[in-house]
N, C-alpha and C. Protein backbone atom coordinates (compact mmCIF):
# COMPACT_ATOMS: atom_id res chain seq x y z
N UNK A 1 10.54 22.25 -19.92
CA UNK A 1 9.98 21.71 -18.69
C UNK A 1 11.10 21.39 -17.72
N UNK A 2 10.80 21.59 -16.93
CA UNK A 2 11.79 21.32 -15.53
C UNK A 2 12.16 19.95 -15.26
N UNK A 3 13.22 19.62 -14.76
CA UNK A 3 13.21 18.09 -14.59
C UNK A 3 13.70 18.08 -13.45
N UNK A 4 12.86 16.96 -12.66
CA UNK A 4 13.43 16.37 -11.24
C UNK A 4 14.07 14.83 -11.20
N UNK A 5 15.16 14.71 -10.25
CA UNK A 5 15.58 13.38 -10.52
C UNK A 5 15.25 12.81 -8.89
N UNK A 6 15.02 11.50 -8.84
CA UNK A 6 14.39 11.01 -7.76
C UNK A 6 15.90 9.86 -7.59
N UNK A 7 16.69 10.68 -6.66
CA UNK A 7 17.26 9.30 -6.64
C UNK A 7 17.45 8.70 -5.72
N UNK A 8 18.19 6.91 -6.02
CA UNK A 8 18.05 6.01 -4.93
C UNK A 8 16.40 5.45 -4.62
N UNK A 9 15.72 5.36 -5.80
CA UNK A 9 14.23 4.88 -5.84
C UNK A 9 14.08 3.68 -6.96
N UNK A 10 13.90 2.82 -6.08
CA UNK A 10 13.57 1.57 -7.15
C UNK A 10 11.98 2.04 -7.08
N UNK A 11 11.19 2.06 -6.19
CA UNK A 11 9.44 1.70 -5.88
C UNK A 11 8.73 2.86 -7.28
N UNK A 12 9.28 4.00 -7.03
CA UNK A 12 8.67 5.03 -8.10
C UNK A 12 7.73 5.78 -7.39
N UNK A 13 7.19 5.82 -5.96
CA UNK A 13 5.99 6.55 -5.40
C UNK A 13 6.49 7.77 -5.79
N UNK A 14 7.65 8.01 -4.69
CA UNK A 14 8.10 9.68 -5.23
C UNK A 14 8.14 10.20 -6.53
N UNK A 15 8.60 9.44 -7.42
CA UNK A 15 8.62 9.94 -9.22
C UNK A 15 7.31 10.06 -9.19
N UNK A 16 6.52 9.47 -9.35
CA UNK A 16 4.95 9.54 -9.93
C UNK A 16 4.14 10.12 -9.03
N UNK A 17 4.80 10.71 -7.78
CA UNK A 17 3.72 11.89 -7.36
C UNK A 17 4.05 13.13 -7.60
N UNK A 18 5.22 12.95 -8.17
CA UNK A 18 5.37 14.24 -8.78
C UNK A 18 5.09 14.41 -10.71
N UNK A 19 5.15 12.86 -10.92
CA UNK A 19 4.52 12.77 -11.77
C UNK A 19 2.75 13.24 -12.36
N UNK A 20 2.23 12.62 -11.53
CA UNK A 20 0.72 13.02 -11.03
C UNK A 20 0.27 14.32 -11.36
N UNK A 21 1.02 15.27 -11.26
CA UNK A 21 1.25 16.70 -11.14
C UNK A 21 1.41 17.41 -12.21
N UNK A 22 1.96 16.50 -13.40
CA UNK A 22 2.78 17.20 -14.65
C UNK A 22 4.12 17.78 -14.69
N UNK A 23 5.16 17.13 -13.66
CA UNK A 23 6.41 17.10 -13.70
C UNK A 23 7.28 16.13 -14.52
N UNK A 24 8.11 16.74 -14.91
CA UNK A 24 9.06 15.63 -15.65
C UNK A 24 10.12 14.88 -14.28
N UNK A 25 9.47 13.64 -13.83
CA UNK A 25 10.48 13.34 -13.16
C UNK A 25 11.05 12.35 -13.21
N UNK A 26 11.79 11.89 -12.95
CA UNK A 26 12.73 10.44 -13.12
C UNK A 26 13.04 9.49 -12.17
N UNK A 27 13.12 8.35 -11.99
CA UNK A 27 13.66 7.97 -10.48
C UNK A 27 14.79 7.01 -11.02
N UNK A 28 15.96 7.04 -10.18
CA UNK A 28 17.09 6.48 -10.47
C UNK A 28 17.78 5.58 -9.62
N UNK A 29 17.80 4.20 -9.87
CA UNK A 29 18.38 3.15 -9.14
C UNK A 29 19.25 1.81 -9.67
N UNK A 30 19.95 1.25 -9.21
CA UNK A 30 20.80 0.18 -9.65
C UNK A 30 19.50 -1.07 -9.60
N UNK A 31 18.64 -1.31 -9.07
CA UNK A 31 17.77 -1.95 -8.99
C UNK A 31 16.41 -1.69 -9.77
N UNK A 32 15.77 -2.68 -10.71
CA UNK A 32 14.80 -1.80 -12.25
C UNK A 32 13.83 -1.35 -10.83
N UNK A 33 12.57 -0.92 -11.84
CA UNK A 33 11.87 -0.11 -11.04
C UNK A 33 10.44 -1.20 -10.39
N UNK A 34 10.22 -1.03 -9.75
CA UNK A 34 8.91 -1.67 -8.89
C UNK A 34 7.58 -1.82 -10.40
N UNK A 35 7.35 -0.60 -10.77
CA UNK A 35 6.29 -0.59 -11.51
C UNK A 35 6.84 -0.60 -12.88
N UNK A 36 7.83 -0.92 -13.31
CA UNK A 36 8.64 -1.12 -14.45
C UNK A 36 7.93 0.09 -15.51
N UNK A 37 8.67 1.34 -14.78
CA UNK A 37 8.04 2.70 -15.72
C UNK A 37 9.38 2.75 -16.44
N UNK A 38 8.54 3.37 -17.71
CA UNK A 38 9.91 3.92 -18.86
C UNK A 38 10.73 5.22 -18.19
N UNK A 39 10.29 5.67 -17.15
CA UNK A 39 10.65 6.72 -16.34
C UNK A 39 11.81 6.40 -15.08
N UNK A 40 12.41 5.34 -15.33
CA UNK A 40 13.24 4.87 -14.78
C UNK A 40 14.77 4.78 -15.05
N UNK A 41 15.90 5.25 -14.73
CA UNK A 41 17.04 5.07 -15.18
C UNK A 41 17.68 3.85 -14.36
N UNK A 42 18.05 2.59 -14.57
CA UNK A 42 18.64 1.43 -13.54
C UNK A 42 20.11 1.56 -13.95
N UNK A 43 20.72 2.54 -13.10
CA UNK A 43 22.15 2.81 -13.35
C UNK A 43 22.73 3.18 -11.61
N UNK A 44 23.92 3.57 -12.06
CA UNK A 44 24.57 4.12 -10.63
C UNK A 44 24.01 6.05 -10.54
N UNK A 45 23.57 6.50 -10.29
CA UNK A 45 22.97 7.70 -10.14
C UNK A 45 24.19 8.47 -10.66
N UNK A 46 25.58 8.39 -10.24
CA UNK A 46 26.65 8.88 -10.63
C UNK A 46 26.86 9.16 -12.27
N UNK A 47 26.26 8.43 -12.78
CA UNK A 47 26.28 8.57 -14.44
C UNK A 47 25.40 9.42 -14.40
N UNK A 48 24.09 9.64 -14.23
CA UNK A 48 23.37 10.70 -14.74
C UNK A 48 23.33 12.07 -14.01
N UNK A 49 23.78 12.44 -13.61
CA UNK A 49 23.72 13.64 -12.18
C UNK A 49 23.92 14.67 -12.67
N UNK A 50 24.99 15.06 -13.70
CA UNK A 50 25.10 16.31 -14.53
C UNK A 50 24.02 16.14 -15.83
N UNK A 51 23.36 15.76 -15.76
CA UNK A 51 22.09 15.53 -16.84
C UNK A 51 21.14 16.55 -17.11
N UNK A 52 21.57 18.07 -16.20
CA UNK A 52 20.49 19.28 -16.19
C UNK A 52 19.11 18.99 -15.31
N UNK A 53 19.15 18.47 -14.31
CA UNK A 53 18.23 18.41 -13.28
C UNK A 53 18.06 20.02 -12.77
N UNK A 54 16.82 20.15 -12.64
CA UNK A 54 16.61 21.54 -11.93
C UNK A 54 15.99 21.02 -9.86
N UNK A 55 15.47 20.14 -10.04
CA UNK A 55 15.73 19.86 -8.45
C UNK A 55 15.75 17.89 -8.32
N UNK A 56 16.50 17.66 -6.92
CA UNK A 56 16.49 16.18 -6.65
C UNK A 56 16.50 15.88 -5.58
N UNK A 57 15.32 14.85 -5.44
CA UNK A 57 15.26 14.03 -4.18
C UNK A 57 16.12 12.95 -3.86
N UNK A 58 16.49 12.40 -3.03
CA UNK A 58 17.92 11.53 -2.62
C UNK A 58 17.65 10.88 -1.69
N UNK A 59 17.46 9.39 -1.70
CA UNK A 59 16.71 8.60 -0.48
C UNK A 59 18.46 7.11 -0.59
N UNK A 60 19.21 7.75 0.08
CA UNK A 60 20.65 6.62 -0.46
C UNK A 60 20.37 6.10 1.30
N UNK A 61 21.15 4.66 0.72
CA UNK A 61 20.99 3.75 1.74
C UNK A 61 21.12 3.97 3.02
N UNK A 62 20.99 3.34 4.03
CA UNK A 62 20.63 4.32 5.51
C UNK A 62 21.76 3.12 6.26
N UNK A 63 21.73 1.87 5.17
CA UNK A 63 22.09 0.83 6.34
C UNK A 63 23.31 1.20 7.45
N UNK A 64 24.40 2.01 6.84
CA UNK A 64 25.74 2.04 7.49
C UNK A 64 25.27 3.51 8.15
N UNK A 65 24.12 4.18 8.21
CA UNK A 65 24.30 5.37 8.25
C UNK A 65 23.00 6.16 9.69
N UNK A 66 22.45 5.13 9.83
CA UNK A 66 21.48 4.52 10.86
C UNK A 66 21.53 4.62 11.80
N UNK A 67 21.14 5.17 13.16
CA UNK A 67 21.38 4.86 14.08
C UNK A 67 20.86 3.71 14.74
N UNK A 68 19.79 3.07 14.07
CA UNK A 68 19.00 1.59 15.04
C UNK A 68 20.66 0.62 14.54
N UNK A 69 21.70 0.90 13.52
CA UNK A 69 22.39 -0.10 13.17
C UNK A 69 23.41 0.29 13.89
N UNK A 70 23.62 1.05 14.97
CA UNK A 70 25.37 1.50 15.73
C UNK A 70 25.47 0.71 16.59
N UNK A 71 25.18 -0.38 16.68
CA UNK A 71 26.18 -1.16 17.51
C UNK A 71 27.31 -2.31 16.55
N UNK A 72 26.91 -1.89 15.16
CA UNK A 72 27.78 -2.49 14.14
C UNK A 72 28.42 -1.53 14.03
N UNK A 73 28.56 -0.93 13.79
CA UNK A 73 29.56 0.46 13.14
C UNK A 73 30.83 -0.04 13.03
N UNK A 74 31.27 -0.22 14.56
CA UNK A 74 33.11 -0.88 14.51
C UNK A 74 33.07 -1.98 13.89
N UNK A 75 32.47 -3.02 13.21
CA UNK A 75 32.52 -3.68 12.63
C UNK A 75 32.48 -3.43 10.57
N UNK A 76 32.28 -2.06 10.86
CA UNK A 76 31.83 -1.56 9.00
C UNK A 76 32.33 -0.01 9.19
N UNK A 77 33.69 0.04 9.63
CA UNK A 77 34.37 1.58 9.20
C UNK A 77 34.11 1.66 7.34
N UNK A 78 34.84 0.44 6.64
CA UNK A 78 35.16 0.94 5.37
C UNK A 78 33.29 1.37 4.90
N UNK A 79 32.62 0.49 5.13
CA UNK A 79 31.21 0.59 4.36
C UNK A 79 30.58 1.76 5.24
N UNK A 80 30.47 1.79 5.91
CA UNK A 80 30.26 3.26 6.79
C UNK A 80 30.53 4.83 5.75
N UNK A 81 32.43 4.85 5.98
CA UNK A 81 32.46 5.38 5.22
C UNK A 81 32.35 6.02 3.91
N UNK A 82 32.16 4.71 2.87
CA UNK A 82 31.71 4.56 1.72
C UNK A 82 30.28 5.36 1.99
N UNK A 83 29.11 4.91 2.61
CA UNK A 83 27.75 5.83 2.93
C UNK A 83 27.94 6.80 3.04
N UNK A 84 28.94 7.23 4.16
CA UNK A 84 29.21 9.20 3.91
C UNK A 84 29.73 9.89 3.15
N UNK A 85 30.52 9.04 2.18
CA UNK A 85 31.03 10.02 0.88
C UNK A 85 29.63 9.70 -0.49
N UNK A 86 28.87 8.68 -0.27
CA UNK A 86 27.41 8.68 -1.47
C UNK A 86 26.52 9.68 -0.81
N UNK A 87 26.61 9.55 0.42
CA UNK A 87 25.56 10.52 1.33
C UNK A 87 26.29 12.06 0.74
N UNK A 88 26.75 12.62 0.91
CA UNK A 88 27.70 13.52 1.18
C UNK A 88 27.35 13.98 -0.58
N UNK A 89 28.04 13.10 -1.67
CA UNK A 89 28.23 13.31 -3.20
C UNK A 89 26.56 13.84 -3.16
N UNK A 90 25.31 13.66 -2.77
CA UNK A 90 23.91 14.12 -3.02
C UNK A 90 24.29 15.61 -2.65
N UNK A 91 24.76 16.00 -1.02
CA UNK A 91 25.00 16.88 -0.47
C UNK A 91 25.69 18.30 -1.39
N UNK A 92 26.73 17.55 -2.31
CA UNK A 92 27.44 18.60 -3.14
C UNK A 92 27.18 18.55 -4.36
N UNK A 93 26.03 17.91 -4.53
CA UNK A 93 25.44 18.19 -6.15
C UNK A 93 25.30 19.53 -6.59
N UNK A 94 25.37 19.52 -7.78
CA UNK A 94 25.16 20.64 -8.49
C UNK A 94 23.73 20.93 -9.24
N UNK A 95 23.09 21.16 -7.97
CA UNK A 95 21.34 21.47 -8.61
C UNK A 95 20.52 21.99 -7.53
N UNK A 96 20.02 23.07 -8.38
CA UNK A 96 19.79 24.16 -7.59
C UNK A 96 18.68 23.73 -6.35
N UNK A 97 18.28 23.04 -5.89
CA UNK A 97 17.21 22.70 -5.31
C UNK A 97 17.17 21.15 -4.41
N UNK A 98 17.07 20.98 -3.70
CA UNK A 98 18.16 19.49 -3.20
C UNK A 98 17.01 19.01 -1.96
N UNK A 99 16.60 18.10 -1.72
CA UNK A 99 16.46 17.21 -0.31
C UNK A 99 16.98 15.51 -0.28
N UNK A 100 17.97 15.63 0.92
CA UNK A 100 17.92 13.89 1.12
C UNK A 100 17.41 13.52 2.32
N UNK A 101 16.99 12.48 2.12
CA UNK A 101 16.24 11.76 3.24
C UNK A 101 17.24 10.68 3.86
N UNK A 102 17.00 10.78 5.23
CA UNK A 102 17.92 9.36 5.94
C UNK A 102 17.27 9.48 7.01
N UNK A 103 17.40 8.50 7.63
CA UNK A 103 16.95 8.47 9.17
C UNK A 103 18.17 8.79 10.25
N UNK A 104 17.37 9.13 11.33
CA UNK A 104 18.41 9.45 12.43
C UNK A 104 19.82 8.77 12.62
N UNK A 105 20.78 9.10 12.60
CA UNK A 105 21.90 8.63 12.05
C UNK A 105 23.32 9.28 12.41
N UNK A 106 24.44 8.79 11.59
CA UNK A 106 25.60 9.44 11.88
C UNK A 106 25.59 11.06 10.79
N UNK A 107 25.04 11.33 10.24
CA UNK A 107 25.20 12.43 9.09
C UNK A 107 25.45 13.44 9.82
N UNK A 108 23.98 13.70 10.99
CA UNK A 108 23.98 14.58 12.20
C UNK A 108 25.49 14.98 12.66
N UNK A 109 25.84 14.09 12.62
CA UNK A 109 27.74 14.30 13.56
C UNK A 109 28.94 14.27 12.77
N UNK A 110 28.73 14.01 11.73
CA UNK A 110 29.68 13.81 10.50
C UNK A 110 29.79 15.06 9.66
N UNK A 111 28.55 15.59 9.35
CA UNK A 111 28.06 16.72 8.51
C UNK A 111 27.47 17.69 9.51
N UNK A 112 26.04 17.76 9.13
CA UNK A 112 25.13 18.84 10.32
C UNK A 112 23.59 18.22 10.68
N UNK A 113 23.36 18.30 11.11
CA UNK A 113 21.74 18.35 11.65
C UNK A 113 20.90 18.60 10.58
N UNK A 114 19.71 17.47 10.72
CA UNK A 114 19.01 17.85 8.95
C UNK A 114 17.68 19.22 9.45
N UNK A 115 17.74 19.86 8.31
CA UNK A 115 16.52 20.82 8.68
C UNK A 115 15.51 20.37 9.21
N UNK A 116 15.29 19.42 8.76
CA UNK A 116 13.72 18.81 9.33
C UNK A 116 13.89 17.40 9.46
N UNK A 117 12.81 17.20 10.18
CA UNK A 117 12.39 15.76 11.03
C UNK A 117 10.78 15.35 10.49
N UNK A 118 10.91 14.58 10.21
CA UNK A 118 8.90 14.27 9.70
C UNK A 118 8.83 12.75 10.57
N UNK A 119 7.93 12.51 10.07
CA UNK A 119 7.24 11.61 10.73
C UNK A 119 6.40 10.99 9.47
N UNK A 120 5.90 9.64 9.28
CA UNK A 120 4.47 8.88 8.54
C UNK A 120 3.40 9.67 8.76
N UNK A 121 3.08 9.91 10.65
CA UNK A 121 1.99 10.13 11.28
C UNK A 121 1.40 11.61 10.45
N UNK A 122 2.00 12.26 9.93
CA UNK A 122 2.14 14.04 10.03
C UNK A 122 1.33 13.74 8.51
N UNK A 123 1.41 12.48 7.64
CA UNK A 123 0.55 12.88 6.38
C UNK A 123 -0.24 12.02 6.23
N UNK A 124 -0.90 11.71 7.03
CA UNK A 124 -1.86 10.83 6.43
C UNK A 124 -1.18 9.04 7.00
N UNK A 125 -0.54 8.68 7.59
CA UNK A 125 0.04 7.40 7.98
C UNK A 125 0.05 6.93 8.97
N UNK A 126 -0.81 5.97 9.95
CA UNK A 126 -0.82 5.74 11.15
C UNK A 126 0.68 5.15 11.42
N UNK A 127 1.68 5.69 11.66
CA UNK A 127 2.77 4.63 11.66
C UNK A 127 4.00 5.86 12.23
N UNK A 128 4.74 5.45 12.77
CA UNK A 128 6.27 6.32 13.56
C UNK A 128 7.30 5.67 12.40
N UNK A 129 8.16 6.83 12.11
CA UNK A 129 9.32 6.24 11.24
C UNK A 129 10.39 7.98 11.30
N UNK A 130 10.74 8.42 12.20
CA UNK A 130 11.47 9.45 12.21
C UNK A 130 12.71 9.44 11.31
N UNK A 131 12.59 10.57 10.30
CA UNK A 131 13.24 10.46 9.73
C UNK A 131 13.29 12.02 9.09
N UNK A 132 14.53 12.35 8.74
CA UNK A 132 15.60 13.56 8.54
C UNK A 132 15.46 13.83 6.92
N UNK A 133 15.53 15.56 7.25
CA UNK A 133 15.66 16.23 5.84
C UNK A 133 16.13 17.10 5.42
N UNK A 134 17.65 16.88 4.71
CA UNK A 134 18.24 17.87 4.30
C UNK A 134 17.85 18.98 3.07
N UNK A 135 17.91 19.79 3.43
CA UNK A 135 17.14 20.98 2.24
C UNK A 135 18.05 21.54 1.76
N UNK A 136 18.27 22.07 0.42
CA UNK A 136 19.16 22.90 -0.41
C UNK A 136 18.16 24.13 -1.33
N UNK A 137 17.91 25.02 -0.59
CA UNK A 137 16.78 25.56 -1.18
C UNK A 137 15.06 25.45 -1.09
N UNK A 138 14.83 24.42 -0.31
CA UNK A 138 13.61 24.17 -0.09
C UNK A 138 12.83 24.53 0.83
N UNK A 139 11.93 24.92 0.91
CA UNK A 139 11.22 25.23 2.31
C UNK A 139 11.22 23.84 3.04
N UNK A 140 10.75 23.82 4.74
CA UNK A 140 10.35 22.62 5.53
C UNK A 140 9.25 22.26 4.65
N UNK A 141 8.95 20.90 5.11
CA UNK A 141 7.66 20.31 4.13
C UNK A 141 7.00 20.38 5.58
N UNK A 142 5.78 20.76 5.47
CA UNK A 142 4.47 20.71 6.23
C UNK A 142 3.36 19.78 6.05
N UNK A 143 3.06 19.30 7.26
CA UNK A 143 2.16 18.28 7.45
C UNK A 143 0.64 18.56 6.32
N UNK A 144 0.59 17.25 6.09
CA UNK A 144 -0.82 17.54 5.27
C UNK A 144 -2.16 16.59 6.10
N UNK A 145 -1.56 15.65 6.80
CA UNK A 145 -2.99 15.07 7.61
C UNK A 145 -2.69 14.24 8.99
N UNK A 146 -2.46 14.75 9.92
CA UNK A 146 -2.50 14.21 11.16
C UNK A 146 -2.66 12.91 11.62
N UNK A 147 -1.93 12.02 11.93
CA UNK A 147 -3.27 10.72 12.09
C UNK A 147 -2.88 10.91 13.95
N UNK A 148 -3.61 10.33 14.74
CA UNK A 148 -3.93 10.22 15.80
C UNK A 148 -3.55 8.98 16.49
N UNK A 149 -3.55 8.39 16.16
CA UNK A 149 -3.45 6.42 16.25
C UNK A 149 -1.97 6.45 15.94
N UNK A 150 -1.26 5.84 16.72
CA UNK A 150 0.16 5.75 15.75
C UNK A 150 0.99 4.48 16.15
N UNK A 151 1.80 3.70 14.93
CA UNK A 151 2.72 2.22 15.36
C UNK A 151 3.53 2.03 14.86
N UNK A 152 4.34 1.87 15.43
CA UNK A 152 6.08 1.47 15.14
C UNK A 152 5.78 0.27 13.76
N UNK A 153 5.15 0.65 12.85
CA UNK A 153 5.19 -0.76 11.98
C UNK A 153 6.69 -0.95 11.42
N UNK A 154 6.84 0.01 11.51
CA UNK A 154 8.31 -0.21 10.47
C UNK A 154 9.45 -0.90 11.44
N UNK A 155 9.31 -0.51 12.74
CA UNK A 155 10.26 -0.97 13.71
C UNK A 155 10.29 -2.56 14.29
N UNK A 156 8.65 -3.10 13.96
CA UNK A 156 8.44 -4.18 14.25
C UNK A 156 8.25 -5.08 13.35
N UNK A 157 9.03 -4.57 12.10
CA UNK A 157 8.46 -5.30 10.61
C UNK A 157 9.56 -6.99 10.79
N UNK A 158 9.01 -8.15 10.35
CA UNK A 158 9.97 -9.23 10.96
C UNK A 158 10.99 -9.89 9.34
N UNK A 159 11.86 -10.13 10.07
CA UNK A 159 13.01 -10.69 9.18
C UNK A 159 12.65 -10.93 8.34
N UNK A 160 12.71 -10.78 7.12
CA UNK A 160 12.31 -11.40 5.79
C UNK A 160 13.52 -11.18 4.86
N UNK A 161 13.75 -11.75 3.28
CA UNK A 161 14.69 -11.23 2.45
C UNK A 161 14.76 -9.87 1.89
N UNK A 162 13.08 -9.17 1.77
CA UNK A 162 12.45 -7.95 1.68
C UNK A 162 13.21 -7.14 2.89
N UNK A 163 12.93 -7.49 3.84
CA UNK A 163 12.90 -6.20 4.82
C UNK A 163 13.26 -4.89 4.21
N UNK A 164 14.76 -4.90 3.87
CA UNK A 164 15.11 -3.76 3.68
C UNK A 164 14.60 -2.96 2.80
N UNK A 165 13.82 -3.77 1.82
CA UNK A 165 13.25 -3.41 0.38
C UNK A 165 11.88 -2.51 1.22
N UNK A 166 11.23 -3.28 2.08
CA UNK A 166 9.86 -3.03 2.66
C UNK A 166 10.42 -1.75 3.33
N UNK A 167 11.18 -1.79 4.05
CA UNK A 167 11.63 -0.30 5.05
C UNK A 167 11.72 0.74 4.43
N UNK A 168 12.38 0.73 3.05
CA UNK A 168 13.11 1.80 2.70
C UNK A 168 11.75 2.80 1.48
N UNK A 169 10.68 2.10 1.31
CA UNK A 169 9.87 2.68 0.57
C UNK A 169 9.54 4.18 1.45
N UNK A 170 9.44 5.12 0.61
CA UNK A 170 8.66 6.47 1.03
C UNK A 170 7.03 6.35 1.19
N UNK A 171 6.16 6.79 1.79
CA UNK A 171 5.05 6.35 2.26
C UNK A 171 4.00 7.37 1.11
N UNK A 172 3.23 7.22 0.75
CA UNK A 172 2.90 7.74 -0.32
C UNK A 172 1.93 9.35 0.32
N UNK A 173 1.91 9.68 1.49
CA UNK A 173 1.68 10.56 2.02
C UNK A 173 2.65 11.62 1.79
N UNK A 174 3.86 11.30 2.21
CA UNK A 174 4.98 12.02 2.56
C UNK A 174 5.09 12.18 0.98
N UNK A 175 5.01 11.47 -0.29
CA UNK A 175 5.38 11.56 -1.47
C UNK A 175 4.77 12.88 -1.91
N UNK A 176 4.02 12.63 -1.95
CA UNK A 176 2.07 13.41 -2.61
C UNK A 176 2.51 14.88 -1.63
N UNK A 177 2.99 15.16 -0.65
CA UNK A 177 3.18 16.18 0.02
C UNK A 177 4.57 16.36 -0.52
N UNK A 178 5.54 16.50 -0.88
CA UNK A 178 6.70 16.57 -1.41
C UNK A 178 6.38 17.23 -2.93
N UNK A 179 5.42 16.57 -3.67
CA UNK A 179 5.35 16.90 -5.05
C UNK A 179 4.46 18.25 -4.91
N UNK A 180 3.41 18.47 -4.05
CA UNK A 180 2.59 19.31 -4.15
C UNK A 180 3.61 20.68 -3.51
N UNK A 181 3.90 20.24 -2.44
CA UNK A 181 4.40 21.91 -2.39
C UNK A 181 6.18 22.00 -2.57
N UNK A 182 6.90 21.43 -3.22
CA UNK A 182 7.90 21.72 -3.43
C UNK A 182 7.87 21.59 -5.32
N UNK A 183 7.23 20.94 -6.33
CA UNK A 183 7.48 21.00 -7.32
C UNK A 183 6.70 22.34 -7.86
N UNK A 184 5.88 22.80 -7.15
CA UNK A 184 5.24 24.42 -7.72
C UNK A 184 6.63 25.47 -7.05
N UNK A 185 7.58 25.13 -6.55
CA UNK A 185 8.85 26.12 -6.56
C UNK A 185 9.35 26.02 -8.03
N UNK A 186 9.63 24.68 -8.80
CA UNK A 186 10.39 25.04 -10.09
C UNK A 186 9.41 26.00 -11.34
């Protein structure tokens, strides 16, 4: 059976919609998992990466890498940088089949322009959250349900200790569309 590694996922949506499916997939984070699945590795992703993955999703931190966060930047060269060489280490993995996710950001200018751009709205999510997708083999992912209505929730979400935890989840639209037409490639 094929194995996918989900990494940079504490929540598990992405693992278990590809789970859902009858994929072997995994999700991998320094933080345990949301739904405390045995399908979880709570490590540095760096330990498991040569583990024989046949494809992997890559959702690594956005904070230094962001564009809503550039008016810090000169204040976080070293941690900045640090993001573009974890960003980057997904980039030169060794597995045949690759997407990372980040939002609009420095990668664009550092690296290249991500193949694709999605949106919440495009699967099923009344909500704006533009955000970038690098492909290594993958087709664009295509919309599965339109919504019409649309709100910055994510942009207007208010200070909490969560926030970042709340922001950084994948929307279970975009998940469920990820597993369906990219895990029938392996």
């Amino acid at each position: 059976m094929k194995r996918i590694l989900i990494a940079c996922e504490f929540s598990g949506i992405v693992r278990e919609a590809f789970r859902n499916l009858g994929y072997d997939a995994w999700s991998c984070d320094l933080l345990d998992s949301e739904d405390n699945s045995v399908y979880h590795y709570k490590c540095d992703v760096r330990e498991i990466i040569d583990n024989g993955w046949d494809m992997m999703l890559a959702f690594p931190p956005c904070t230094y890498l962001c564009s809503s966060g550039a008016r810090w930047w000169k204040y976080r060269k070293k941690e900045q940088m640090e993001a573009i060489e974890f960003f980057m280490f997904f980039a030169k993995a060794n597995i045949d089949r690759v997407a990372i996710e980040n939002p609009v950001g420095i990668i664009s200018t550092v690296w290249r322009k991500p193949d694709q751009y999605i949106q919440p709205w495009q699967f099923g999510h009344g909500e704006t959250k533009k955000t970038g997708l690098w492909l290594k083999n993958l087709p664009l992912l295509k919309p599965t349900n339109i919504v019409n209505e649309r709100e910055g929730r994510i942009y207007k979400m208010s200070q909490t200790k969560d926030r970042w935890k709340n922001r950084s989840r994948t929307y279970k639209g975009i998940a469920e569309a990820m597993a369906q037409q990219w895990g029938c490639l392996l």
